[in-house]
N, C-alpha and C. Protein backbone atom coordinates (compact mmCIF):
# COMPACT_ATOMS: atom_id res chain seq x y z
N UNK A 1 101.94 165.62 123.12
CA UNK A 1 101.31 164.32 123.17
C UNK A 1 101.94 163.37 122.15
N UNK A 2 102.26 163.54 120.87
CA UNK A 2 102.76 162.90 119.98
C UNK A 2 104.51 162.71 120.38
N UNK A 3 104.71 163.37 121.15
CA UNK A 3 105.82 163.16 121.65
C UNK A 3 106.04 162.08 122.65
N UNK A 4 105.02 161.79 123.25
CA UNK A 4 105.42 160.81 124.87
C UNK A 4 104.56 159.86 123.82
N UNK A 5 104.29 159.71 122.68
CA UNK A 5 103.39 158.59 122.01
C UNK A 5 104.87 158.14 121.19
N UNK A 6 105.84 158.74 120.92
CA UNK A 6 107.36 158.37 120.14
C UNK A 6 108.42 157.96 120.87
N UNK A 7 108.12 158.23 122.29
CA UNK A 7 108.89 157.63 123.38
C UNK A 7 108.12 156.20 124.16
N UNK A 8 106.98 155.88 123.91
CA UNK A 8 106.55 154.88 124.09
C UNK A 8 106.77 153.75 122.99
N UNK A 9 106.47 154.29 121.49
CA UNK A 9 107.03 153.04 120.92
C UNK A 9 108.32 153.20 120.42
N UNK A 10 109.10 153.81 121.03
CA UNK A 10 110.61 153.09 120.66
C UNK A 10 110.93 152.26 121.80
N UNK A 11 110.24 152.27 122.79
CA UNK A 11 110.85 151.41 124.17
C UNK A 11 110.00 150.23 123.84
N UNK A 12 109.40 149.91 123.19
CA UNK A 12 108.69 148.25 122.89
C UNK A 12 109.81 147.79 122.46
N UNK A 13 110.37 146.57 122.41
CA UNK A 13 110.83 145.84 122.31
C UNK A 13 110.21 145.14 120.79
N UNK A 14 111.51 144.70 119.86
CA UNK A 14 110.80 144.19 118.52
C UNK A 14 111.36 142.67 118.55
N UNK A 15 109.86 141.90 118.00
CA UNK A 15 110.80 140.42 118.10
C UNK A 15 111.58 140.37 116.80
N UNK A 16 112.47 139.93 116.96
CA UNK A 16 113.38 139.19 116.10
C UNK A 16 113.78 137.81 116.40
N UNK A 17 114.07 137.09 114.68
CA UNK A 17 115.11 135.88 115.29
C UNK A 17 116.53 135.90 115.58
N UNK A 18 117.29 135.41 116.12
CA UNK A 18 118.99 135.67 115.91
C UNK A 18 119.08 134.61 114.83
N UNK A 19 120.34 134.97 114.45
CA UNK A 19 121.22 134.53 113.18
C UNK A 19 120.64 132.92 113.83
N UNK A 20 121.01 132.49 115.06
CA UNK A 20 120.85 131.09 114.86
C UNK A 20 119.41 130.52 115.01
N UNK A 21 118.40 131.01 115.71
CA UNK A 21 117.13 130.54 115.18
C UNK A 21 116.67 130.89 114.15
N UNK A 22 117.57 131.44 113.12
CA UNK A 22 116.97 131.79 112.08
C UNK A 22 117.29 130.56 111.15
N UNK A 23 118.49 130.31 111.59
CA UNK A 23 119.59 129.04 110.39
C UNK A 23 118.81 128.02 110.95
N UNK A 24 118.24 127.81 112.04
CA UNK A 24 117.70 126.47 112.60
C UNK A 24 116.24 126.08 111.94
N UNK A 25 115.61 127.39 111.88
CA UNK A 25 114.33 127.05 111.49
C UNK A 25 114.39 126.85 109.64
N UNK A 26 115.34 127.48 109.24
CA UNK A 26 115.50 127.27 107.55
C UNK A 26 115.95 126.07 107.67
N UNK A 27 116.95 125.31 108.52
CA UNK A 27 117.07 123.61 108.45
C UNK A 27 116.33 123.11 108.52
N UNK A 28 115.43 123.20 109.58
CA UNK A 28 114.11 122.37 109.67
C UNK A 28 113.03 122.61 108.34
N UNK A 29 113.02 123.28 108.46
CA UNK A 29 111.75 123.55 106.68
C UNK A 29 113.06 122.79 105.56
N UNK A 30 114.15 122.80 105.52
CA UNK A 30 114.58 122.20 104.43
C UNK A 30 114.79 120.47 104.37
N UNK A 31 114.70 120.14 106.12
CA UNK A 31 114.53 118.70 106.62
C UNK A 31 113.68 118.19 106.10
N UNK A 32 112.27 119.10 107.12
CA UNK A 32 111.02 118.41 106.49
C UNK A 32 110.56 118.65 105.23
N UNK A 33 111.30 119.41 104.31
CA UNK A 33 111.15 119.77 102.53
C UNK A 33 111.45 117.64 102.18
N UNK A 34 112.89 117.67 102.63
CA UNK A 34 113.64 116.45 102.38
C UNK A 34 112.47 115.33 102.50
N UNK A 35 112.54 115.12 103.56
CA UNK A 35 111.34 114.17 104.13
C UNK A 35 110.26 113.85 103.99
N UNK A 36 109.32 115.19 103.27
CA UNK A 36 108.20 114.71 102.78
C UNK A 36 108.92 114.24 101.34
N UNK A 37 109.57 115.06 100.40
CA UNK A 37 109.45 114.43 98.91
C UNK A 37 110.71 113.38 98.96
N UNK A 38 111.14 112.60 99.69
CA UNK A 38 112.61 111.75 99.69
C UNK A 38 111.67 110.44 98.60
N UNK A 39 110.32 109.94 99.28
CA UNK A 39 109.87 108.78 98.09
C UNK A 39 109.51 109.57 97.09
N UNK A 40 109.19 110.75 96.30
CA UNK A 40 109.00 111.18 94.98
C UNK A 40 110.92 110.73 94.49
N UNK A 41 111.20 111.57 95.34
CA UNK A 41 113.00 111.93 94.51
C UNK A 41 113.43 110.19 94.57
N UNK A 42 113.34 109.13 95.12
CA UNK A 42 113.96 108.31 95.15
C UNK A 42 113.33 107.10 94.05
N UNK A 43 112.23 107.40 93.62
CA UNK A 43 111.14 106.38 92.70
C UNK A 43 111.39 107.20 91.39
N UNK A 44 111.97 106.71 90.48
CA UNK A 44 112.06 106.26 89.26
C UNK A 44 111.69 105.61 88.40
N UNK A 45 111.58 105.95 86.84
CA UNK A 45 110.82 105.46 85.77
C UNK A 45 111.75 104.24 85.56
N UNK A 46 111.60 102.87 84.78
CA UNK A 46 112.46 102.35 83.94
C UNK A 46 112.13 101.57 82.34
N UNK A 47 111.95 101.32 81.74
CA UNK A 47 111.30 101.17 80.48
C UNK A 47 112.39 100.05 80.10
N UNK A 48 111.77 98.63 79.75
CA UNK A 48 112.09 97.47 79.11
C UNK A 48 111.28 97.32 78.24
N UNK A 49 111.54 97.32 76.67
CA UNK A 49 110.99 96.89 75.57
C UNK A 49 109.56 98.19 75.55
N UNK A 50 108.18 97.78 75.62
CA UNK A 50 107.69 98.25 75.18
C UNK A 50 107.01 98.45 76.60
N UNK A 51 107.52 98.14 77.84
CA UNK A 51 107.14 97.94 79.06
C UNK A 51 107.90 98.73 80.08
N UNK A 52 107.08 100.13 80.89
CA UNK A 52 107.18 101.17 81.37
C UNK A 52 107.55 100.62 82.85
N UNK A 53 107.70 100.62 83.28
CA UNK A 53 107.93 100.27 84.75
C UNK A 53 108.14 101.55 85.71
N UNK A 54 106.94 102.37 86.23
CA UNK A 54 106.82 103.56 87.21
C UNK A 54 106.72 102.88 88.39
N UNK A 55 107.77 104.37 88.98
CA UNK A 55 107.84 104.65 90.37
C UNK A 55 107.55 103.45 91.09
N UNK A 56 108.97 102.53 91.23
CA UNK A 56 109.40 101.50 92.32
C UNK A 56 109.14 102.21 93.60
N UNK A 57 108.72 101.76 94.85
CA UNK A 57 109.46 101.75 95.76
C UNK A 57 108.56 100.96 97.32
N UNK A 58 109.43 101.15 97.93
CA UNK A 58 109.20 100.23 99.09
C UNK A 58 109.17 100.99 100.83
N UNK A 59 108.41 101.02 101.63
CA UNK A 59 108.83 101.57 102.82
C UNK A 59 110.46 100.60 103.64
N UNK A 60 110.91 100.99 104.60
CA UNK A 60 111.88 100.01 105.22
C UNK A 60 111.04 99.34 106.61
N UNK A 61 111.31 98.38 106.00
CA UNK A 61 110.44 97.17 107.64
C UNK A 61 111.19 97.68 109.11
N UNK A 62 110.36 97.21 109.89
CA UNK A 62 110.76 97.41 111.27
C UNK A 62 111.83 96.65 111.76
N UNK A 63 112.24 96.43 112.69
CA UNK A 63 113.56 95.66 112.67
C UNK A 63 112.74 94.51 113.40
N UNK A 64 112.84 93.38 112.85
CA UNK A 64 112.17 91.88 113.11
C UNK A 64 111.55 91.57 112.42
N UNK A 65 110.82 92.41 111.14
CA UNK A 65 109.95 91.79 110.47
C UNK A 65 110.46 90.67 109.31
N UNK A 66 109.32 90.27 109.14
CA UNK A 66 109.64 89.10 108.36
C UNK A 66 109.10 89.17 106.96
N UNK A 67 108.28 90.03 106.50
CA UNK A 67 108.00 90.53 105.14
C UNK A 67 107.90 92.01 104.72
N UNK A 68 107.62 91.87 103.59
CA UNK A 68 107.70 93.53 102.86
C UNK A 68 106.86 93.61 101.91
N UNK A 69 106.60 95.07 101.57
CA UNK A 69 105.94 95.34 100.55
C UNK A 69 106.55 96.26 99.79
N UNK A 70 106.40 95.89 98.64
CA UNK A 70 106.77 96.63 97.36
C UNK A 70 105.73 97.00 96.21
N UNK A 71 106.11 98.52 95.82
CA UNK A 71 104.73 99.00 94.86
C UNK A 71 105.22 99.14 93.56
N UNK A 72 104.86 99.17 92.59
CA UNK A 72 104.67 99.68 91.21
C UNK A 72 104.01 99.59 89.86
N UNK A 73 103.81 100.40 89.08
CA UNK A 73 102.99 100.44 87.96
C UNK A 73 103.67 99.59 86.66
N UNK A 74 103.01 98.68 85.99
CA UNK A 74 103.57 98.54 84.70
C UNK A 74 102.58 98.78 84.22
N UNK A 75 103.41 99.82 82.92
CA UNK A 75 102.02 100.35 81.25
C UNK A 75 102.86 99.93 80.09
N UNK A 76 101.69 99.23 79.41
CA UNK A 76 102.35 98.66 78.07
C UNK A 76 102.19 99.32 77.16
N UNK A 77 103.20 100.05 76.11
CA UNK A 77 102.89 101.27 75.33
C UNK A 77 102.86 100.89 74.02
N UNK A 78 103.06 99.13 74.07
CA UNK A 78 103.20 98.63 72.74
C UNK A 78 101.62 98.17 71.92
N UNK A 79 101.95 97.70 71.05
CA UNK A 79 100.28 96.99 70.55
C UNK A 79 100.20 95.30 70.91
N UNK A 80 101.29 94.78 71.52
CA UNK A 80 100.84 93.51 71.59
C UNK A 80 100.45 93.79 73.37
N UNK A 81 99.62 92.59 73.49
CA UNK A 81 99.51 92.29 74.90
C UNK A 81 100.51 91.51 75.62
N UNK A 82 101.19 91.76 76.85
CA UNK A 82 101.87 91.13 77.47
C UNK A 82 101.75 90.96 79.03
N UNK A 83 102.38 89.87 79.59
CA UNK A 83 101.74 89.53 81.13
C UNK A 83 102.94 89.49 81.80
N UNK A 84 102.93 89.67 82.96
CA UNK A 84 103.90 89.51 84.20
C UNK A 84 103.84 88.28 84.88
N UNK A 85 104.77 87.66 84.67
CA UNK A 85 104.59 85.86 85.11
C UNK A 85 105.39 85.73 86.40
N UNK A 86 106.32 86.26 86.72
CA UNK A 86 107.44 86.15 87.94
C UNK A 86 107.62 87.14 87.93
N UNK A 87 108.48 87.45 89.45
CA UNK A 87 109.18 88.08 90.06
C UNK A 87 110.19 87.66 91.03
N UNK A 88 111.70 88.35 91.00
CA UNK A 88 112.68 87.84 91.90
C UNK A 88 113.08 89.04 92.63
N UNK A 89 113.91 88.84 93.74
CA UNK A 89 114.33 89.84 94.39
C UNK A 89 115.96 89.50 94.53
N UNK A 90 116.83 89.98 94.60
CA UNK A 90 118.38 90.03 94.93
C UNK A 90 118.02 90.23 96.62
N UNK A 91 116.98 90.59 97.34
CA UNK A 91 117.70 90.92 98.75
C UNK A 91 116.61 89.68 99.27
N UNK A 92 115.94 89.06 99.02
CA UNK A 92 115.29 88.31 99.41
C UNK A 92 115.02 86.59 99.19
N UNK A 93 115.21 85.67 100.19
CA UNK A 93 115.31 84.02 99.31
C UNK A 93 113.83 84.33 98.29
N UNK A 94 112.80 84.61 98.82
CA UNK A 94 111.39 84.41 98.05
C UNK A 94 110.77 85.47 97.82
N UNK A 95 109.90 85.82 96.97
CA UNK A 95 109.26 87.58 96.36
C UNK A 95 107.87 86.59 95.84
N UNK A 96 106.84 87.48 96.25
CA UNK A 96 105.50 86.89 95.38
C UNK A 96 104.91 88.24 95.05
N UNK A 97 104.30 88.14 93.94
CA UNK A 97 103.48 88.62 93.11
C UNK A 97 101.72 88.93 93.52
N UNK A 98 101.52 90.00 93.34
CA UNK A 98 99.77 90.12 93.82
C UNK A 98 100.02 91.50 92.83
N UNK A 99 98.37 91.23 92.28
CA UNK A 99 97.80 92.23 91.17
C UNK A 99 97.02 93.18 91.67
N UNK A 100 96.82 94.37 91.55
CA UNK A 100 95.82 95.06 91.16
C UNK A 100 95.72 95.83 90.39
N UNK A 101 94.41 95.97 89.56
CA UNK A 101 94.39 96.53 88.32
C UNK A 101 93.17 97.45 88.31
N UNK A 102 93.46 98.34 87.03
CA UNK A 102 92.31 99.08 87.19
C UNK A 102 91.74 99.17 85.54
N UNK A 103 90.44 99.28 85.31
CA UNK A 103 89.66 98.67 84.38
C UNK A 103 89.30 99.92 83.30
């Protein structure tokens, strides 16, 4: 009996991947690795004077649009108080300014 029970499971069939769904599916997990953290890896600190400037960044507009949005933190690490009066852009004729703050 243990015998026709050792000839039954060697004739099952075992799944495996081949070499190339194997390389395909490690691309894809390393794609979508890319893809979710591409805005961590691409947003950067920058620090002017006593003024921190975290994690710039921006999505890319659709093709026709006519505005954008851009995010980031300024923390002032100094003891004086200071304000953000303007903003310019190099890729844009006009850039405006909107606050939010937290208390």
């Amino acid at each position: 009996m243990s015998h026709s029970f050792r000839a039954a499971a060697s004739s099952r069939r075992r799944f495996s991947l081949g070499g190339f769904e194997r390389r395909l599916g490690v691309a894809l997990c390393v794609l979508a690795f890319l893809f979710a953290s591409a805005q961590t890896v691409l947003a950067h600190e920058f620090k002017l004077g006593d003024l921190e400037i975290g994690h710039p960044w921006s999505r890319a507009t659709p093709s026709g649009a006519k505005v954008a949005g851009g995010y980031f933190t300024v923390t002032n690490t100094g003891s004086a108080p200071d304000r953000l009066l303007s903003i310019t852009s190099d890729i844009s004729a006009k850039a405006e300014l909107h606050e939010m703050g937290v208390s």
